[in-house]
N, C-alpha and C. Protein backbone atom coordinates (compact mmCIF):
# COMPACT_ATOMS: atom_id res chain seq x y z
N UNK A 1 -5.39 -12.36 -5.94
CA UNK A 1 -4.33 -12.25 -6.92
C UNK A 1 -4.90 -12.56 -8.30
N UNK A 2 -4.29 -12.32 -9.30
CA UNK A 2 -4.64 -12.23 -10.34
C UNK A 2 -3.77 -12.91 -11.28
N UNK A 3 -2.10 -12.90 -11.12
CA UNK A 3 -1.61 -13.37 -11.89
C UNK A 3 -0.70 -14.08 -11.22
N UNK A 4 0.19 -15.66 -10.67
CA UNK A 4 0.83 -15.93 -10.66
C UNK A 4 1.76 -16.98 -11.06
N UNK A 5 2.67 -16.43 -11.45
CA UNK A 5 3.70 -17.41 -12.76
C UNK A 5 4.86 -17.55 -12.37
N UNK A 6 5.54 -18.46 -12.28
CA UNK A 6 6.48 -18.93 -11.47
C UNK A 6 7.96 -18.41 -12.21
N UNK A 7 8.58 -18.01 -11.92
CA UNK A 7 9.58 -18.06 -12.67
C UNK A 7 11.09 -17.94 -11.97
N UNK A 8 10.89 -19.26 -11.26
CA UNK A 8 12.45 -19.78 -10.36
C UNK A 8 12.52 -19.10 -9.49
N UNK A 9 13.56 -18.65 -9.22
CA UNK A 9 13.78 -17.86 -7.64
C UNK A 9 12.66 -17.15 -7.17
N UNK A 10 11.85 -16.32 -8.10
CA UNK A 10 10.84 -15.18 -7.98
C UNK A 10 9.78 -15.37 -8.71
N UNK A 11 8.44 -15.09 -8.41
CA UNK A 11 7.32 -14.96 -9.20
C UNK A 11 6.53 -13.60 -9.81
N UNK A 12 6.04 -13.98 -10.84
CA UNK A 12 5.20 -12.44 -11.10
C UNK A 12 4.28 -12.67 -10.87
N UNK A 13 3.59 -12.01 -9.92
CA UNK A 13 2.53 -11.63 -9.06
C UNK A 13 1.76 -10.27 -9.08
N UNK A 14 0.40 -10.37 -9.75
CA UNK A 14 -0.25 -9.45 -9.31
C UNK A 14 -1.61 -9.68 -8.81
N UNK A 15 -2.19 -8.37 -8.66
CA UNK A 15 -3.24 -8.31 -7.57
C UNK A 15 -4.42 -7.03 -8.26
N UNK A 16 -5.28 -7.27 -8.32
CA UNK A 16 -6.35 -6.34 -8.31
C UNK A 16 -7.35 -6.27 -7.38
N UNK A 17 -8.65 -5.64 -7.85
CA UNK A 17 -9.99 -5.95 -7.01
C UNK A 17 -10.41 -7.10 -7.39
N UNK A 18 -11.37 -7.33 -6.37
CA UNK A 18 -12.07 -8.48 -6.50
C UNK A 18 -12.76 -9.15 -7.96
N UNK A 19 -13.43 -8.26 -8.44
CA UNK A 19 -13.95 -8.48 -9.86
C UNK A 19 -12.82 -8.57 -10.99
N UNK A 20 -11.25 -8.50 -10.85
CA UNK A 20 -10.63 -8.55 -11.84
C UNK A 20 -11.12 -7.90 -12.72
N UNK A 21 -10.95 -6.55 -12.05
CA UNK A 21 -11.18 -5.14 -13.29
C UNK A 21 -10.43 -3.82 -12.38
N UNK A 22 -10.05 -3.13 -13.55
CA UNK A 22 -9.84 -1.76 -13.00
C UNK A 22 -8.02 -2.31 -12.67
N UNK A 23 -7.22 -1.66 -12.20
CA UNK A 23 -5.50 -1.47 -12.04
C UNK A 23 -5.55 -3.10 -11.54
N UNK A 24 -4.43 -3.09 -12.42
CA UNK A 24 -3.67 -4.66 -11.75
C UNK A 24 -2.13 -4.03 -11.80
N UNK A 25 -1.90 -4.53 -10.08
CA UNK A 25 -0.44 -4.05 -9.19
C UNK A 25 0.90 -5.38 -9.31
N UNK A 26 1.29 -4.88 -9.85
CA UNK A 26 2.47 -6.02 -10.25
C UNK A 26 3.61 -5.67 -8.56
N UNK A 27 3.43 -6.66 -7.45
CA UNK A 27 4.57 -7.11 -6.51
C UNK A 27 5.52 -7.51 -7.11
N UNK A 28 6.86 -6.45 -6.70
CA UNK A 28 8.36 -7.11 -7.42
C UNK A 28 9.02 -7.58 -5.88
N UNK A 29 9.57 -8.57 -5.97
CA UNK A 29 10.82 -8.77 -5.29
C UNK A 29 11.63 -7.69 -5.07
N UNK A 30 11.94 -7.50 -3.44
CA UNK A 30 13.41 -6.73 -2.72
C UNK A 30 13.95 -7.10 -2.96
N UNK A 31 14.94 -7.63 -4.10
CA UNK A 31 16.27 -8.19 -3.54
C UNK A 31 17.17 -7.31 -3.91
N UNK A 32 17.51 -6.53 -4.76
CA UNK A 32 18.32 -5.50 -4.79
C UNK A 32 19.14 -4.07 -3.63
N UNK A 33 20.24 -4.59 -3.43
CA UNK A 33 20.52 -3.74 -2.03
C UNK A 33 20.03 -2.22 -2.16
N UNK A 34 20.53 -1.67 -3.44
CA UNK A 34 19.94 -0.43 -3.36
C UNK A 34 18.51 -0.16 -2.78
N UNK A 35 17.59 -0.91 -3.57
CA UNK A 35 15.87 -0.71 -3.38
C UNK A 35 15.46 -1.37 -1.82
N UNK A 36 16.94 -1.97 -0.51
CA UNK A 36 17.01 -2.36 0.28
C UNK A 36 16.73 -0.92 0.90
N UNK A 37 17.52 -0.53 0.66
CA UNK A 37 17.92 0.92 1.84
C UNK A 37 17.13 2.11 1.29
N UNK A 38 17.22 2.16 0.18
CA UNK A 38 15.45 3.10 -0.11
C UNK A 38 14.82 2.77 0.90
N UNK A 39 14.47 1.11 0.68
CA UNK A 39 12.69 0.87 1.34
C UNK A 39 13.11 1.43 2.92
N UNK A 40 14.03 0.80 3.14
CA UNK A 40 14.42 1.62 4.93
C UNK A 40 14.67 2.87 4.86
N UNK A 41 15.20 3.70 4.30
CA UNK A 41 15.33 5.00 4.48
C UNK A 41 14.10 6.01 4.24
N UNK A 42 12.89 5.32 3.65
CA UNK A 42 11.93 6.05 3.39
C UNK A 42 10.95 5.48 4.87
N UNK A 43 10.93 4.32 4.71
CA UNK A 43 10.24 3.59 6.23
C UNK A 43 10.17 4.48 7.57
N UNK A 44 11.92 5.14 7.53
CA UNK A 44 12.29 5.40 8.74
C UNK A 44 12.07 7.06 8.82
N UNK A 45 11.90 7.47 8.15
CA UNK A 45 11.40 9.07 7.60
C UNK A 45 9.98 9.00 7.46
N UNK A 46 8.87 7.79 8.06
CA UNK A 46 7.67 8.12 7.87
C UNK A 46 7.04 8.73 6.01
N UNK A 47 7.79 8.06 5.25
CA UNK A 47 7.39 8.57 3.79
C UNK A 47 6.83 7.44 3.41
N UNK A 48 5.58 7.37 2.75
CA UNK A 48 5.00 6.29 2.03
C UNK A 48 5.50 5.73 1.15
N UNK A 49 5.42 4.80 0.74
CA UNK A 49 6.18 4.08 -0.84
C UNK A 49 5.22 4.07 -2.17
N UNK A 50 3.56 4.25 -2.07
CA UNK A 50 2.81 3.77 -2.15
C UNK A 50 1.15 4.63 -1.81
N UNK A 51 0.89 5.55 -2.61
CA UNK A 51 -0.54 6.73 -2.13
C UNK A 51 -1.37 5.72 -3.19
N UNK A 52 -2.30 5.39 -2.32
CA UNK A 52 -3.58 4.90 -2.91
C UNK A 52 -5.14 6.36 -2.58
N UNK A 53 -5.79 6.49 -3.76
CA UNK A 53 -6.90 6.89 -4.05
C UNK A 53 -8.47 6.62 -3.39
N UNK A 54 -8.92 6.67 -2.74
CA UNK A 54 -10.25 6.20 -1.77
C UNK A 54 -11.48 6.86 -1.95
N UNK A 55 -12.80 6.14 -2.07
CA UNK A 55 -13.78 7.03 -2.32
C UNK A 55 -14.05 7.67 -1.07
N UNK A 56 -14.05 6.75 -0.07
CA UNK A 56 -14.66 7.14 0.75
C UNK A 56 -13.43 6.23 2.48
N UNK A 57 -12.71 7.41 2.68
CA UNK A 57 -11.23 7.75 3.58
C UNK A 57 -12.07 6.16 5.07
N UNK A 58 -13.17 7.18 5.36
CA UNK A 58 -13.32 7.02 6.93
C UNK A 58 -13.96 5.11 7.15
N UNK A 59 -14.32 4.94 5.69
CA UNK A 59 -15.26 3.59 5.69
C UNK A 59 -14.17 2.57 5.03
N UNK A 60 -13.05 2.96 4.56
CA UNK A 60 -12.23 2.09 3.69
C UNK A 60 -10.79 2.01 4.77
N UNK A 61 -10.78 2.93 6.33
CA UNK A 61 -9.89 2.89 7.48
C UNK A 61 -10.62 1.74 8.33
N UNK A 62 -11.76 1.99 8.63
CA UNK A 62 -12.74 1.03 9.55
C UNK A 62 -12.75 -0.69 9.15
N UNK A 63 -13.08 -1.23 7.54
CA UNK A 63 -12.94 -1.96 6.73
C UNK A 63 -11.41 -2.44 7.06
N UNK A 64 -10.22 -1.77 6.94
CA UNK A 64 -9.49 -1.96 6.66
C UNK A 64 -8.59 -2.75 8.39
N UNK A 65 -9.04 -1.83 9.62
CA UNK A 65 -8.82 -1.71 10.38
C UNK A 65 -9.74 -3.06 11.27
N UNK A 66 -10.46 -3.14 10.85
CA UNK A 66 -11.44 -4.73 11.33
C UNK A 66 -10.74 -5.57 11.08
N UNK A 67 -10.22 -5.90 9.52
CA UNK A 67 -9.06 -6.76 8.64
C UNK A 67 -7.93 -6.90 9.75
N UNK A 68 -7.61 -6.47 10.66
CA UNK A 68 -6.41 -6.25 11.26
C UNK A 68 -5.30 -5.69 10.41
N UNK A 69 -5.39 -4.71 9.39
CA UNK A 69 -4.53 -3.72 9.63
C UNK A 69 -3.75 -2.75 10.22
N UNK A 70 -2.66 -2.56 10.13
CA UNK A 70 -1.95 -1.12 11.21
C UNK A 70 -2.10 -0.29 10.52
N UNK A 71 -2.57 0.75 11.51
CA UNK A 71 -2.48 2.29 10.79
C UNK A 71 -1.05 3.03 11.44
N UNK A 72 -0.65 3.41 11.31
CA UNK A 72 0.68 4.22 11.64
C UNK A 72 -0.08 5.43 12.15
N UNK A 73 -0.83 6.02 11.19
CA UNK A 73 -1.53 7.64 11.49
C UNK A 73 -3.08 7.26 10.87
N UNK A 74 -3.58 7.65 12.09
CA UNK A 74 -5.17 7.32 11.58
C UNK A 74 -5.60 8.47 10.66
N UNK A 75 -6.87 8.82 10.07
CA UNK A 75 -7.07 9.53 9.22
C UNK A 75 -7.43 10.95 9.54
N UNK A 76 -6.86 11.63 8.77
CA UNK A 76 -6.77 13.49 9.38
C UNK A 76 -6.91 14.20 8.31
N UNK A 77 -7.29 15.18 8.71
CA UNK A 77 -7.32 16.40 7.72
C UNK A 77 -6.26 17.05 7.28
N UNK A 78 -5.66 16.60 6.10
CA UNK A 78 -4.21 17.61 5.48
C UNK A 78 -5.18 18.99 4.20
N UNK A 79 -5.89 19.21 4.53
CA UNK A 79 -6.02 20.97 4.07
C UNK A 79 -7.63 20.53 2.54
N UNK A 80 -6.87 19.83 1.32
CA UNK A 80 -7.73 19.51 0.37
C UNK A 80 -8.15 18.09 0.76
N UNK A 81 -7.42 17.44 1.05
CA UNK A 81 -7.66 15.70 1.18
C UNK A 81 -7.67 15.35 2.85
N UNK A 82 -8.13 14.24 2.92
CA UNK A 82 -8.12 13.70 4.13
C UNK A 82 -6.82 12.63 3.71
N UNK A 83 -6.51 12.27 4.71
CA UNK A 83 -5.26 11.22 4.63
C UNK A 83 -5.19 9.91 5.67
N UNK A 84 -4.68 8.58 5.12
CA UNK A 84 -4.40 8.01 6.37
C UNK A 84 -3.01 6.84 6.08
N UNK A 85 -2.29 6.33 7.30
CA UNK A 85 -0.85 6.06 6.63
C UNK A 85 -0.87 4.43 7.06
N UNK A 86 -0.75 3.26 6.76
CA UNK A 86 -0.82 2.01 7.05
C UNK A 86 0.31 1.17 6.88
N UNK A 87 0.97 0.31 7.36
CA UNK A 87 1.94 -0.05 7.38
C UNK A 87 1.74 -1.70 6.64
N UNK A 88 2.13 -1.90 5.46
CA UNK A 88 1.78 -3.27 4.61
C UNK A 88 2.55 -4.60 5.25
N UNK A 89 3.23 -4.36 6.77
CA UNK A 89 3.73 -5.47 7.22
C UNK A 89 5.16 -6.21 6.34
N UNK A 90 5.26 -5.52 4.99
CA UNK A 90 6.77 -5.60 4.17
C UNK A 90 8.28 -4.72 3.91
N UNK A 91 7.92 -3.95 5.25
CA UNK A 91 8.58 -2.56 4.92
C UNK A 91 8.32 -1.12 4.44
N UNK A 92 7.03 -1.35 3.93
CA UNK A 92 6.37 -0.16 3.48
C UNK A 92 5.07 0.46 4.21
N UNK A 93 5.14 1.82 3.89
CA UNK A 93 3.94 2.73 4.28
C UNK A 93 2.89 3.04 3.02
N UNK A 94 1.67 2.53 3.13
CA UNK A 94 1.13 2.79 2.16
C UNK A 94 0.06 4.30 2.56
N UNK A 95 -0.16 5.17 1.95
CA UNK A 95 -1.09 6.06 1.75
C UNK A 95 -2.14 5.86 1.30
N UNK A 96 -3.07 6.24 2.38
CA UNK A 96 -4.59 6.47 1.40
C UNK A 96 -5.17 7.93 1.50
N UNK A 97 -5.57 8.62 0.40
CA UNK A 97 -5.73 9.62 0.44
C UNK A 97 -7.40 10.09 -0.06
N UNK A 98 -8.30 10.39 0.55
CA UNK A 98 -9.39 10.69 -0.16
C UNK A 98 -10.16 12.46 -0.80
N UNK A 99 -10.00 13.15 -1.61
CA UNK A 99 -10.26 14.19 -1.87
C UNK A 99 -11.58 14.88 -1.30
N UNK A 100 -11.25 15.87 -0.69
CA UNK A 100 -12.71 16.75 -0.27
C UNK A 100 -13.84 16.96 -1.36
């Protein structure tokens, strides 16, 4: 993590790579019913919340998959990109997608 600041009920929280460089991901709080039934209605339709970018698909599934991650759909060929679908254990499907 990178940033966390308390602020009563909820914190702002983010997260980058290791070196604290390159995208920092700001985690918001569910608590809103609407963004409740999104996150389930997309969950339950197999739709990601969340496509992440990969250099390299097959070594960043293996890595990821040692970690004890779930994959939902291991990694396949969708036509230009390879793809693979992981489940973040919060309700969401995250995507990783790596370009041919």
């Amino acid at each position: 993590k990178k940033q966390d600041v308390d602020l009563g009920e909820y914190k702002w929280l983010t997260v980058c790579d290791a070196e604290n460089k390159g995208v920092e991901l700001l985690l918001e709080p569910n608590a809103h019913e609407a963004s409740k039934a999104y996150q389930a209605a997309i969950y339950a339709d197999g739709l990601p919340a969340q496509i992440l970018a990969v250099d390299d698909l097959n070594a960043e599934y293996e890595r990821l998959k040692k970690a004890g991650v779930h994959f939902t759909k291991e990694p396949f060929d969708a036509g230009t990109v390879l793809v693979a679908i992981l489940d973040d254990t919060c309700g969401n499907l995250i995507q990783l997608v790596q370009e041919k």
